[in-house]
Protein backbone atom coordinates (compact mmCIF):
# COMPACT_ATOMS: atom_id res chain seq x y z
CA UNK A 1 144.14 99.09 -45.23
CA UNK A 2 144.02 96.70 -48.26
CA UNK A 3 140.43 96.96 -48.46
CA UNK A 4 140.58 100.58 -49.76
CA UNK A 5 142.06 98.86 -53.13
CA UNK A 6 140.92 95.42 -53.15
CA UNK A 7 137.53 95.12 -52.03
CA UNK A 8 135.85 94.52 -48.05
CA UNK A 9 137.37 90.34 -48.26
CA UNK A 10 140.71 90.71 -49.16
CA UNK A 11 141.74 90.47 -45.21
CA UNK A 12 139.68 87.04 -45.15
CA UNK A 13 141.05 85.75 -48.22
CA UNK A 14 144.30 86.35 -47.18
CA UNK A 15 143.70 84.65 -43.46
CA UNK A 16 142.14 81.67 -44.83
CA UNK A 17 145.55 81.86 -47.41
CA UNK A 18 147.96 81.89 -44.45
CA UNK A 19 145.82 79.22 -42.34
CA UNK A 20 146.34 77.20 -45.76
CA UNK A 21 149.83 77.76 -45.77
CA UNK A 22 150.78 76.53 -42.40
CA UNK A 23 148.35 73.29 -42.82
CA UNK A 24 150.12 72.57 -46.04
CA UNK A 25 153.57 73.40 -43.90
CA UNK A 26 152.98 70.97 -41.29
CA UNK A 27 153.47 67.58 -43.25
CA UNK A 28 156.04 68.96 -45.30
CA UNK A 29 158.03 72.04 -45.25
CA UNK A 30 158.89 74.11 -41.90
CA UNK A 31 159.51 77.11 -43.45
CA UNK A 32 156.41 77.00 -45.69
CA UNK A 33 154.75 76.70 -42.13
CA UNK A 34 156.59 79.41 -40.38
CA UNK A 35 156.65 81.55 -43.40
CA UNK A 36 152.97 81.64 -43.33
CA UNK A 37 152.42 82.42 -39.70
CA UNK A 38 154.36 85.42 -40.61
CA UNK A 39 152.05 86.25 -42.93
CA UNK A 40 149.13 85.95 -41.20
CA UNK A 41 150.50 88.16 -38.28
CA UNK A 42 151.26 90.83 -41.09
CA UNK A 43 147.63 90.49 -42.91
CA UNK A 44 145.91 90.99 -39.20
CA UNK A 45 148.71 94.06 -38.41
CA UNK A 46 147.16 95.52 -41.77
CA UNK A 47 143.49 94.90 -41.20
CA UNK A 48 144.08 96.61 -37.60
CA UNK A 49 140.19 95.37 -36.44
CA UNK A 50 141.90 95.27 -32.54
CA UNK A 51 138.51 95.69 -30.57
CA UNK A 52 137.04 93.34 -32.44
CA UNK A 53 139.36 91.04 -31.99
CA UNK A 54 139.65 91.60 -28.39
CA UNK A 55 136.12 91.15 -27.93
CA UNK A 56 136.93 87.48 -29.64
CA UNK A 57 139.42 86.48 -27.49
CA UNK A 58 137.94 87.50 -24.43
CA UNK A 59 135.01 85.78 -24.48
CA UNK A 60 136.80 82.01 -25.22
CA UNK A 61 137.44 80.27 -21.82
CA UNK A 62 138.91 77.58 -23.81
CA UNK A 63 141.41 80.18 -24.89
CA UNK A 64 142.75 81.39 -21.69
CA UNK A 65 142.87 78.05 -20.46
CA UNK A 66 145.67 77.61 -22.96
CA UNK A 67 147.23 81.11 -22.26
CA UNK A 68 147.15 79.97 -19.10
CA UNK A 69 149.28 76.83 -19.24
CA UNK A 70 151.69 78.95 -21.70
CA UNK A 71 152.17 81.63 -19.07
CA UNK A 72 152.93 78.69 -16.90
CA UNK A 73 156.04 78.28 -18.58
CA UNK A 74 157.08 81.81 -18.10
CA UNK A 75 156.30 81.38 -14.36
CA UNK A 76 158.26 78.62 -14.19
CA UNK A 77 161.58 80.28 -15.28
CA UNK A 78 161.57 81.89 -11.31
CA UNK A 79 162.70 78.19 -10.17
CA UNK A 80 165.14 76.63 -13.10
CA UNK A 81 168.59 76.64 -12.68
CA UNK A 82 169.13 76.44 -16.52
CA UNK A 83 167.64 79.52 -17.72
CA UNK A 84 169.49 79.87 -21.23
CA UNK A 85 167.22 76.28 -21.79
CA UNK A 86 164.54 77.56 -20.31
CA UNK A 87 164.15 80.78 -22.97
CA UNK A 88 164.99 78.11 -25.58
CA UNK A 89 161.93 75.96 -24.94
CA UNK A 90 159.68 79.34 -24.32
CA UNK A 91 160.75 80.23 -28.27
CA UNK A 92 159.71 76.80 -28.98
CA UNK A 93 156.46 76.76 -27.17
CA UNK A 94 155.55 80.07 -29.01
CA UNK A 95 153.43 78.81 -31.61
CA UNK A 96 151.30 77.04 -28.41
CA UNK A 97 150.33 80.62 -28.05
CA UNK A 98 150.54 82.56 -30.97
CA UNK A 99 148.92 80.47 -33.41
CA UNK A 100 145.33 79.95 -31.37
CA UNK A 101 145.37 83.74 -30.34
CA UNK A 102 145.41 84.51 -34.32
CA UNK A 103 142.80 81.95 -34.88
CA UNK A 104 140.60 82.53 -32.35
CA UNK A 105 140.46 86.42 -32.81
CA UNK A 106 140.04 86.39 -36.18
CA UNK A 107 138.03 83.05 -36.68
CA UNK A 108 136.33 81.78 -40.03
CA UNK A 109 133.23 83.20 -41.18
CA UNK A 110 132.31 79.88 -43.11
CA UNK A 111 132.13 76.09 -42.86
CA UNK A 112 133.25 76.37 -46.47
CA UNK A 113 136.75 78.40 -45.12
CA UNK A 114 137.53 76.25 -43.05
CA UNK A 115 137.05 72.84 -45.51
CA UNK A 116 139.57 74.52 -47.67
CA UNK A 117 141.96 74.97 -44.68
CA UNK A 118 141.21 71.30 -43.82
CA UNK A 119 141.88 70.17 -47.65
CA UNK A 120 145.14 72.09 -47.59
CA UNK A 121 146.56 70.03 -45.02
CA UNK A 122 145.23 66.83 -46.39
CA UNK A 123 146.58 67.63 -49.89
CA UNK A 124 150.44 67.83 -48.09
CA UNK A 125 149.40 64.28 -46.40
CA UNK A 126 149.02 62.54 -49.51
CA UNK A 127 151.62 64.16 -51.50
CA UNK A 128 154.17 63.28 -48.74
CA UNK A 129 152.91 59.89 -48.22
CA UNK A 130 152.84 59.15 -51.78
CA UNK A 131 156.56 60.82 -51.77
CA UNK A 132 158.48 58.78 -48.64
CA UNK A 133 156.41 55.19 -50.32
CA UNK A 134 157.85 55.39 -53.48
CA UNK A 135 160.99 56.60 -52.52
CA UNK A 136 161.62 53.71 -50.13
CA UNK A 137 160.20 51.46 -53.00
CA UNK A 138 162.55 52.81 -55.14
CA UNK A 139 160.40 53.54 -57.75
CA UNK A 140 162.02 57.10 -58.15
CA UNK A 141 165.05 58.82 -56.40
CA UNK A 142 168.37 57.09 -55.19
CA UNK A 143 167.94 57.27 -51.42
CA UNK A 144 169.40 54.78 -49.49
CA UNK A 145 167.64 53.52 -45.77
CA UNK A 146 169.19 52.09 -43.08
CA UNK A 147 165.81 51.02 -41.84
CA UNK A 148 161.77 51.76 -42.46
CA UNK A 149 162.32 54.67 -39.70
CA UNK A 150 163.81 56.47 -42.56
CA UNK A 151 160.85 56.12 -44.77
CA UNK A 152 159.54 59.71 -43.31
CA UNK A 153 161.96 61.74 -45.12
CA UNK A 154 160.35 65.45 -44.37
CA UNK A 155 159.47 65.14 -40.87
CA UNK A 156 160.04 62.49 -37.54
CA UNK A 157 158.44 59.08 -38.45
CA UNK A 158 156.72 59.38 -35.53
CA UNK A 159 155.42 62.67 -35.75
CA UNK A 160 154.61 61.94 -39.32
CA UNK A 161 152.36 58.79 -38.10
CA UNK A 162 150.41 61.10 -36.19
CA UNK A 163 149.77 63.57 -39.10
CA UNK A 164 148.48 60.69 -40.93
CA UNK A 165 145.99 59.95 -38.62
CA UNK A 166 144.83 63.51 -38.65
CA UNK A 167 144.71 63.34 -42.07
CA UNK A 168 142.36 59.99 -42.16
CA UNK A 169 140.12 61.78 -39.77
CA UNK A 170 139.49 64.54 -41.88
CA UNK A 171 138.50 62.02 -44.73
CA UNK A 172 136.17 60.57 -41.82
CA UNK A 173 134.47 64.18 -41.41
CA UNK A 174 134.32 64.58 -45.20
CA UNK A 175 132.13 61.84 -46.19
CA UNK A 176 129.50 63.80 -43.89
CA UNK A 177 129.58 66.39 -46.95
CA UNK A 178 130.19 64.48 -50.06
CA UNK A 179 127.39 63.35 -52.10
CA UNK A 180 130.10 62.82 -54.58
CA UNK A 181 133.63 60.98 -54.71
CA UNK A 182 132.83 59.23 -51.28
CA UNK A 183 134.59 55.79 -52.77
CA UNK A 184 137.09 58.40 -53.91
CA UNK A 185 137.36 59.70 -50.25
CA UNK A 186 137.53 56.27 -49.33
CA UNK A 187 140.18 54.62 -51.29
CA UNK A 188 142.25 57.19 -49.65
CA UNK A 189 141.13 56.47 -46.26
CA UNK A 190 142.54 53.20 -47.18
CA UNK A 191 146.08 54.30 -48.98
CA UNK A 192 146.95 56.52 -45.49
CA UNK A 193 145.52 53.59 -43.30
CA UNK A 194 147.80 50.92 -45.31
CA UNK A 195 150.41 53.68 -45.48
CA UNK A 196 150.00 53.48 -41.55
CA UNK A 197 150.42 49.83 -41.69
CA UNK A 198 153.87 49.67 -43.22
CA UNK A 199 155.37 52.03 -41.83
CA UNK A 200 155.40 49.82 -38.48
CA UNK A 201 154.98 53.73 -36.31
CA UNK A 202 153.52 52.17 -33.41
CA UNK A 203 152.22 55.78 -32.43
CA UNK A 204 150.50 55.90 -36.00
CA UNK A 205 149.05 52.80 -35.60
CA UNK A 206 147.36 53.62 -31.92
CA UNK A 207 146.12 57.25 -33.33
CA UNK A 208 144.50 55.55 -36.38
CA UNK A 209 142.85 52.95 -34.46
CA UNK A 210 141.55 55.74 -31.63
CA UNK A 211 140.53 57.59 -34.61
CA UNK A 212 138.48 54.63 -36.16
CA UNK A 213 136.89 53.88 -32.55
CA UNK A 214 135.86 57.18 -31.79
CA UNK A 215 134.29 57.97 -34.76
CA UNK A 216 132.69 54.31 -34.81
CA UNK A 217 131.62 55.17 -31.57
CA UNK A 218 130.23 58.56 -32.76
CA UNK A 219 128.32 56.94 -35.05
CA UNK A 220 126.71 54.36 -33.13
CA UNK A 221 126.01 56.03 -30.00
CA UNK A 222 123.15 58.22 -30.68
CA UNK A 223 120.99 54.53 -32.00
CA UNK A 224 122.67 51.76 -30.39
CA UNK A 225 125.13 52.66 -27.09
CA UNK A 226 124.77 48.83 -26.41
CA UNK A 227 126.61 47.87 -29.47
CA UNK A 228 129.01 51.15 -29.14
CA UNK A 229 129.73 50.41 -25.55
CA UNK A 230 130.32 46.90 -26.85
CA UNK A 231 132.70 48.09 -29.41
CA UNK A 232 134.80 49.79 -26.94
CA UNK A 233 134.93 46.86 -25.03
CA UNK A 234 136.14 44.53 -27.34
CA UNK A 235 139.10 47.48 -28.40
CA UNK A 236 140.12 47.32 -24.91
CA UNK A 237 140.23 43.64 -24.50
CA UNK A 238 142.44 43.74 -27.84
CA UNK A 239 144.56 45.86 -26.12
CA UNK A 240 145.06 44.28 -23.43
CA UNK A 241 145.20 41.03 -25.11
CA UNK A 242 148.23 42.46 -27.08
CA UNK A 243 150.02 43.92 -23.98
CA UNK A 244 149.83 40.46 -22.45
CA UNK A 245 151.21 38.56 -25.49
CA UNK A 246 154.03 40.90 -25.89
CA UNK A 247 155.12 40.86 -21.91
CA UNK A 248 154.45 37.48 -21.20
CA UNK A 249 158.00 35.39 -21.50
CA UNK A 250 158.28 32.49 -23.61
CA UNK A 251 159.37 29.44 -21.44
CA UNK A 252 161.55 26.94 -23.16
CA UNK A 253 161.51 22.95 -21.33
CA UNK A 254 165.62 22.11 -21.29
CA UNK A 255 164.49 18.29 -21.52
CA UNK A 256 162.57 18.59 -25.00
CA UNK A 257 166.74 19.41 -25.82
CA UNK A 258 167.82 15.84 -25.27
CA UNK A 259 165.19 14.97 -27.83
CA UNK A 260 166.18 16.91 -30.43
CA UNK A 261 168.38 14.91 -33.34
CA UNK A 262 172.06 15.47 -32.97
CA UNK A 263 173.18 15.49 -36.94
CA UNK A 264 172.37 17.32 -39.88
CA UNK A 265 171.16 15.64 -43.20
CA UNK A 266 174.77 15.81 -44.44
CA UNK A 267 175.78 13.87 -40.93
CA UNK A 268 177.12 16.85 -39.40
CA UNK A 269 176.73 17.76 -35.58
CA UNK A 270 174.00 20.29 -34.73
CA UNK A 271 174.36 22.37 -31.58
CA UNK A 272 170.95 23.49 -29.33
CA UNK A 273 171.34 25.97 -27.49
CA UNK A 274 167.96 28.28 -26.03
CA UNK A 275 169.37 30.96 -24.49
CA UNK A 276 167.87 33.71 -27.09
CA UNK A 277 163.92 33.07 -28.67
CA UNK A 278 162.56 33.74 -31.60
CA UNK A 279 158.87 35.53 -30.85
CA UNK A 280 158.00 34.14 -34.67
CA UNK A 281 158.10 30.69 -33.72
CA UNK A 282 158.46 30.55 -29.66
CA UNK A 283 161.41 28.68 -30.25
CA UNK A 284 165.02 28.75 -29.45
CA UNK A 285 167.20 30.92 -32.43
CA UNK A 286 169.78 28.67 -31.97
CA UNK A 287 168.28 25.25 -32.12
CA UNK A 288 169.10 23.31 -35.26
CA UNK A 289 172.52 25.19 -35.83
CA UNK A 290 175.56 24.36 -37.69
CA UNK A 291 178.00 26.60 -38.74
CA UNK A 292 180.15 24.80 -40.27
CA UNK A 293 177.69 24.13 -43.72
CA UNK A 294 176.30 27.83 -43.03
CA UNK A 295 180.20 29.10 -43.55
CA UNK A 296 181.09 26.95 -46.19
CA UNK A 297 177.42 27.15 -48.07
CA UNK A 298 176.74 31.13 -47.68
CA UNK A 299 179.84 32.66 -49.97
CA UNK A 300 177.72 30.70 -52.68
CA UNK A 301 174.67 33.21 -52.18
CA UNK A 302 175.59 36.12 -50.73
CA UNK A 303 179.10 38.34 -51.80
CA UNK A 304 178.88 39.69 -47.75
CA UNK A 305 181.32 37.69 -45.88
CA UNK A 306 179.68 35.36 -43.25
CA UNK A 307 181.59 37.56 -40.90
CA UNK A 308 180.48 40.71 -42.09
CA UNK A 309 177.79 43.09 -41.72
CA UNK A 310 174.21 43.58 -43.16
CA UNK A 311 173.17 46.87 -44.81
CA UNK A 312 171.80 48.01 -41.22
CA UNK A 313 175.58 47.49 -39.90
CA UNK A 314 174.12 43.88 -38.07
CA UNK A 315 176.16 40.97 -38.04
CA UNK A 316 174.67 39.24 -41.00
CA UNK A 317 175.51 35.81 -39.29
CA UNK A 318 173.00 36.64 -36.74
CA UNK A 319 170.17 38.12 -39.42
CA UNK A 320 170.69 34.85 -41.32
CA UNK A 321 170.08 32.50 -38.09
CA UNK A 322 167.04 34.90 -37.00
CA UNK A 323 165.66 34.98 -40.48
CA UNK A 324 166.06 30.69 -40.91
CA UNK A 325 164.24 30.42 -37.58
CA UNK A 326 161.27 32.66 -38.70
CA UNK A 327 160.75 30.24 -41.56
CA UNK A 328 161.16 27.25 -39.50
CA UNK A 329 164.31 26.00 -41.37
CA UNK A 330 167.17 24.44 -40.11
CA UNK A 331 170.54 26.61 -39.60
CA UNK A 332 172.58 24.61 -41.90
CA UNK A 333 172.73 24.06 -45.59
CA UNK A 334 169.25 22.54 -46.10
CA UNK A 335 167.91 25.44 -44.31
CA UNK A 336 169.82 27.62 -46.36
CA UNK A 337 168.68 26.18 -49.44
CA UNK A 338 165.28 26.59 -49.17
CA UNK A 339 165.90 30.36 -49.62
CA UNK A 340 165.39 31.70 -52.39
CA UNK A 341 167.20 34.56 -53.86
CA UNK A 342 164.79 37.42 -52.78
CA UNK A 343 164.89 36.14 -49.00
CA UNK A 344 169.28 36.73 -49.57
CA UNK A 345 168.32 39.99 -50.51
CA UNK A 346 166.14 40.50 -47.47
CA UNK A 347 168.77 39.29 -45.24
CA UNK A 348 171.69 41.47 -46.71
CA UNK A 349 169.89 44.31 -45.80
CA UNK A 350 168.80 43.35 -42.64
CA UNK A 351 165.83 42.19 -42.80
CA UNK A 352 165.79 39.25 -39.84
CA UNK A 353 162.09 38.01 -40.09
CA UNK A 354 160.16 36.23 -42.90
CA UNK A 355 157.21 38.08 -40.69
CA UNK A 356 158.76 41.65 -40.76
CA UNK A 357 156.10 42.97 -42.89
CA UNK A 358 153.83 46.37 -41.78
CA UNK A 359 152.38 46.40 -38.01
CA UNK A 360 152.85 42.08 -37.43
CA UNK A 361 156.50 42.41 -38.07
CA UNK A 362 156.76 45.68 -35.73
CA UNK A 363 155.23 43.59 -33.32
CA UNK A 364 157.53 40.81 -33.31
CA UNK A 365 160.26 43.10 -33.26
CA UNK A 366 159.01 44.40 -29.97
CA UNK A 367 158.52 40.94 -28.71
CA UNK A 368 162.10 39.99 -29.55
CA UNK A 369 163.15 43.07 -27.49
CA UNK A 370 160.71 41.99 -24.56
CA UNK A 371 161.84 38.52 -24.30
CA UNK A 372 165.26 38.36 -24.98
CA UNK A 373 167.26 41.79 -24.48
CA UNK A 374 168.89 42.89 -21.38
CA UNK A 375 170.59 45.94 -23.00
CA UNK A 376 168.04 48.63 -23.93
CA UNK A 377 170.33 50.33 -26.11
CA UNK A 378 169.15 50.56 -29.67
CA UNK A 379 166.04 48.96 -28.52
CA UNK A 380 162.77 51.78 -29.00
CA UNK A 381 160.90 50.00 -26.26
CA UNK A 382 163.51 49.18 -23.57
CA UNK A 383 164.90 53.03 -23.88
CA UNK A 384 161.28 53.89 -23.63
CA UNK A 385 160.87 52.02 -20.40
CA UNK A 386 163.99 53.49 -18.85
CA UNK A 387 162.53 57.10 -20.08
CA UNK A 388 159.58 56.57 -18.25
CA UNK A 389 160.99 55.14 -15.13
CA UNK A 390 163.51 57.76 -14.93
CA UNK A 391 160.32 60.42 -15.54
CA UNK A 392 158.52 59.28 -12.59
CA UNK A 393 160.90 59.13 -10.77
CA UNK A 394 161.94 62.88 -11.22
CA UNK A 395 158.20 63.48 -11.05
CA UNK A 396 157.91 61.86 -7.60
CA UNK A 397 160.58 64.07 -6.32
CA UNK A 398 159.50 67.19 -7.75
CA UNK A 399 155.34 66.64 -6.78
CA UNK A 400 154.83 70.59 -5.87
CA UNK A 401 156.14 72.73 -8.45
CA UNK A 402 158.41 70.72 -10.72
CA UNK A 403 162.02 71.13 -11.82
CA UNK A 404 161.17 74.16 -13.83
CA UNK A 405 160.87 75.07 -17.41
CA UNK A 406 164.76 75.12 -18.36
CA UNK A 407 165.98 72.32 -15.69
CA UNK A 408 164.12 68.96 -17.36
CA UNK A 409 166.97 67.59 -19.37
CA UNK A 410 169.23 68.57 -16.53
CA UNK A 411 167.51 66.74 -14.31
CA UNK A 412 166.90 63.47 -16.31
CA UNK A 413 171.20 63.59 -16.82
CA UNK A 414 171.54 63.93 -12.88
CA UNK A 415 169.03 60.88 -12.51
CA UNK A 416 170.77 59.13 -14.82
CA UNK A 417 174.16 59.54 -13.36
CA UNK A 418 172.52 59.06 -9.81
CA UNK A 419 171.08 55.86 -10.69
CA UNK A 420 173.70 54.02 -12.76
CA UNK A 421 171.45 53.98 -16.09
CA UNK A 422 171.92 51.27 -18.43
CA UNK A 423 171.57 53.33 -21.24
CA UNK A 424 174.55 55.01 -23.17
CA UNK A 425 175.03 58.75 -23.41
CA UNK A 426 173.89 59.59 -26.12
CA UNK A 427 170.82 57.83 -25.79
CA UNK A 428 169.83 59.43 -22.32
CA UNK A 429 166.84 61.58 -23.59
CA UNK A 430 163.92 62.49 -21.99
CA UNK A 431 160.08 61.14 -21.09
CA UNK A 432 158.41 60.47 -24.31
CA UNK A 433 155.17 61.12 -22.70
CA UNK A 434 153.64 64.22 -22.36
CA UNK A 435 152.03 63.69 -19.58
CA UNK A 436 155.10 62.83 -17.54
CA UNK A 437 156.95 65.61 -19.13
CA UNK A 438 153.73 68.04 -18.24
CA UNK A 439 153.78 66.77 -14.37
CA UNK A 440 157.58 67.08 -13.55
CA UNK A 441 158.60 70.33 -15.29
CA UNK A 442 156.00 71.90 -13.59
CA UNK A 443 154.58 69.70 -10.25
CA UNK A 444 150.73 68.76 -10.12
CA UNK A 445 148.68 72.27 -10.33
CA UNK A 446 150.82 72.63 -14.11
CA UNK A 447 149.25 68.83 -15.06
CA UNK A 448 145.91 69.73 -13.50
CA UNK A 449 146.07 72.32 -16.17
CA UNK A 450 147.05 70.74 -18.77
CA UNK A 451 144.20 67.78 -18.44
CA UNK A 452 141.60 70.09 -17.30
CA UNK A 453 142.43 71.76 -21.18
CA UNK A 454 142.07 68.80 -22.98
CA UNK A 455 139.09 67.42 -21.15
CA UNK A 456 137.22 70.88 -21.22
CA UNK A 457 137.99 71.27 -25.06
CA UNK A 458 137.29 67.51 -24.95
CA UNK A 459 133.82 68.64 -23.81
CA UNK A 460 132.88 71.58 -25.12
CA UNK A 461 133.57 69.36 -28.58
CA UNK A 462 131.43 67.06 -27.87
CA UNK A 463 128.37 69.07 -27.07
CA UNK A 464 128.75 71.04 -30.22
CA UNK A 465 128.81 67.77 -31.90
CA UNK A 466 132.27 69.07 -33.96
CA UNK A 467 132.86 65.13 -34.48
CA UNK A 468 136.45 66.29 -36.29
CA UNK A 469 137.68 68.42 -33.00
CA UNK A 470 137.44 65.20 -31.12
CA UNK A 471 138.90 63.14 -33.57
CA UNK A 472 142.07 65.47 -33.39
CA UNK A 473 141.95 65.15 -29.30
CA UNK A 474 141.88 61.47 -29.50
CA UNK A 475 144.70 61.63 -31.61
CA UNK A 476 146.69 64.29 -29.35
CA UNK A 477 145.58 62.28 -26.12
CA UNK A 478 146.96 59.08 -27.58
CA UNK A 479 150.54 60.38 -28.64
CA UNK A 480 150.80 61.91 -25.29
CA UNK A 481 151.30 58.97 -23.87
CA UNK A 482 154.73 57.56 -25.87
CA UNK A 483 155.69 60.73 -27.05
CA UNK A 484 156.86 64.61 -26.15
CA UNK A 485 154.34 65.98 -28.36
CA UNK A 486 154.88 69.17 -27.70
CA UNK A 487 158.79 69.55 -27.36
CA UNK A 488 159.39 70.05 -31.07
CA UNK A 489 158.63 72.59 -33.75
CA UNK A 490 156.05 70.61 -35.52
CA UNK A 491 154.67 68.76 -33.02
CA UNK A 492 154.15 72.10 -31.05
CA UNK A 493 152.31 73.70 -34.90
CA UNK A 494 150.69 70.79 -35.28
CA UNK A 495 148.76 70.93 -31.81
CA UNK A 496 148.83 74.75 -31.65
CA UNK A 497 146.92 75.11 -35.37
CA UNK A 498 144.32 72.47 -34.20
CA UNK A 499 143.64 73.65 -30.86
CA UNK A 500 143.22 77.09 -32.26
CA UNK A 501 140.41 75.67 -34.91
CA UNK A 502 138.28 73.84 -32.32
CA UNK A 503 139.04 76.63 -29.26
CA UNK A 504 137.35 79.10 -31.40
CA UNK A 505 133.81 79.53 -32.64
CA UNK A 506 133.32 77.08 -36.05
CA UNK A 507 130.79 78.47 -37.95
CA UNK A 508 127.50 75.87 -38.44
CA UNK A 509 127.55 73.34 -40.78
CA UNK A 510 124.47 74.77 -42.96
CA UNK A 511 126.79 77.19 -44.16
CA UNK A 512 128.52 74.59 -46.54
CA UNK A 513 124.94 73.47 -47.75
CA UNK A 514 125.37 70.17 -46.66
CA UNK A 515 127.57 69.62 -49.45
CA UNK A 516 130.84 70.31 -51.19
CA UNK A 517 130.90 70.43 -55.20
């Protein structure tokens, strides 16, 4: 209809202006992103090309592979119990269908379209990167944090550390077509991967590094599969090197106790005890401790009471004696001494490591959990744990079919009540991995379909050589595995816009002569 007035392109200008919109949306603004999928419904309503776009979607396997697993969801309404849930989820699982059925009927006619789509999204990255980092540096704004967590300030920090990766990888595909600003293309690679760093998102930091490794990978293998396969090899032994450090328990000899002096410098008595370890040092935290000089010495540095609480709502007694051990000072007034008046700052707001800096100190942090906390409340890993445990164990009882698409939560309360859960109420959620999440909502055949998806898109990418379309699976494959992905609005977009880009048919790279200027 448009066309009549402004010209044959006006309907691809205007697609490639609402794909734009919900990239930039997905970092940053939900209604920017749902706004535009509006739009793009309304510019395809206008341009009416129905056949044509019939003929499109019909002919994409990879397509009704997804419709399939969406009608899934439908079918799986016959056998909840909770059907007001169950239409709730369905609206949130719309995108997972609407989105790739817009793309994939009406796909891009260049490789030059779909760069600008790509740059849109990248663009929101770094602008809400550079945003949350200053912010939490305080170098603008008057936020206050309770933790790093709350350094994502548009969107989960989680589902944020994902994006990021996504956002590296495109950088990674770029340099293919840059004969210019590659160190420019570069030094941002670095920025998001640093960003990464900081921001201690364990999920960030496993997408990044499967995004480095495949494309590594991608790179060497046509030349040298010896040294790719070798590459791969040495990530996994990392990995598993890792997972045994942070699982393997820290055992403390009760003799090396009589050994330890009994005074401090000032000729006051020290108490040992080991029952809690510091993962910094593999020591006892409460080795070397006396209280006494701590409470009469700390009102000199700090205005918080010793009693009191740190800016996270900790005892600050406890930060103090953590932080001391991290540095390998005493717990008395020598100990405290040595600290200078930055580390007091630290400590006041809750900072309890001299080594809680970027991925090291989230790593700790987990260790400290691992090795020392019985209680998994307020602890990310330990709730994890009981998630997971709690999902197989639905999933084992529900092999065939599932619980449905409105019973999950339902069921995860009744196996937490069942079972006598540790955890609190309000922190009795659900998996945190897809996969889990996939197989007991809807029994085996509903995760045959889901894998068989990802490994036929997996595929198909592959042999087309679209190097970007497996960088985004890695990524997607990865967060499966600690998170629920696809249970919230922009995790769902987020997935939904990117399977619809590689599902349908990319148009060849010669179309961008090699190059962007």
């Amino acid at each position: 209809m448009l066309s009549r007035f402004f010209g044959d392109n006006i309907h691809r200008y205007l697609h490639i202006l609402g794909l734009c919109g919900v990239a930039f949306g997905i970092p940053m603004n939900k209604v920017v992103m749902s706004s535009s999928m509006v739009f793009i419904a309304l510019n395809m309503v206008l341009e009416a090309k129905f056949l044509d776009w019939w003929k499109n979607l019909r002919s994409n396997r990879l397509y009704w592979i997804l419709v399939l697993f969406f009608i899934l969801h439908v079918i799986a309404i016959l056998w909840s119990q909770n059907t007001a849930y169950a239409f709730h989820d369905l609206r949130v699982k719309i995108p997972l269908l609407v989105i790739p059925t817009m793309i994939v009927a009406r796909p891009l006619k260049s490789r030059l379209d779909f760069h600008l789509v790509l740059v849109a999204f990248l663009v929101s990255v770094l602008i809400v990167s550079f945003i949350n980092f200053g912010m939490y540096q305080h170098w603008f704004g008057e936020h206050q944090y309770d933790d790093i967590r709350g350094m994502s300030l548009f969107n989960s920090h989680v589902r944020f550390g994902i994006i990021v990766s996504m956002g590296v990888a495109i950088l990674l595909y770029f340099l293919k077509f840059l004969q210019w600003g590659r160190l420019f293309a570069l030094a941002l690679i670095i920025w998001l991967s640093y960003y990464t760093y900081y921001s201690q998102v364990i999920a960030g930091v496993a997408t990044l590094a499967g995004v480095f490794l495949a494309f590594t990978i991608y790179l060497l293998w046509g030349r040298r599969k010896v040294l790719a396969l070798g590459l791969l090899s040495l990530f996994s032994l990392t990995t598993v090197a890792i997972g045994i450090w942070l699982f393997t328990p820290i055992k403390i000899d009760s003799e090396i106790v009589k050994n330890l002096p009994t005074h401090t410098a000032e000729g006051n008595l020290y108490v040992h005890y080991d029952r809690v370890i510091s993962p910094e040092t593999g020591t006892p935290l409460y080795w070397y401790l006396c209280e006494e000089e701590l409470i009469r010495d700390w009102p000199k540095r700090s205005s918080i009471p010793y009693e009191g609480l740190d800016n996270k709502q900790q005892p600050i007694r406890f930060t103090l004696m953590r932080y001391l051990t991290s540095k390998e000072l005493t717990k008395d007034a020598e100990g405290l001494a040595r600290l200078s008046d930055e580390e007091i700052d630290l400590i006041e707001s809750g900072v309890a490591s001299s080594k809680n800096y970027g991925l090291i100190g989230r790593l700790y942090g987990i260790k400290y959990q691992l090795i020392n906390e019985q209680d998994p409340n307020g602890n990310s890993l330990l709730e994890r744990m009981e998630y997971w445990k709690a999902g197989a164990g639905i999933f084992a009882q529900n092999v065939l079919l599932g619980v449905g698409t409105g019973d999950v939560q339902d069921e995860f309360n009744r196996y937490y009540q069942e079972n006598n859960s540790p955890l609190s109420e309000e922190n009795r959620h659900r998996t945190h991995n897809m996969y889990l999440t996939v197989g007991l909502t809807f029994g085996i055949p509903g995760l045959l379909i889901f894998l068989w998806f990802h490994f036929k898109m997996m595929t198909t990418n592959i042999s087309k050589k679209e190097i970007l379309g497996v960088l985004f699976l890695t990524i997607a494959l990865i967060s499966f595995l600690t998170e629920d992905t696809l249970e919230t609005q922009t995790g769902v977009v987020f997935c939904a816009f990117f399977y619809g880009l590689f599902c349908s048919v990319l148009p060849s790279d010669r179309t961008t002569n090699n190059s962007i200027r």
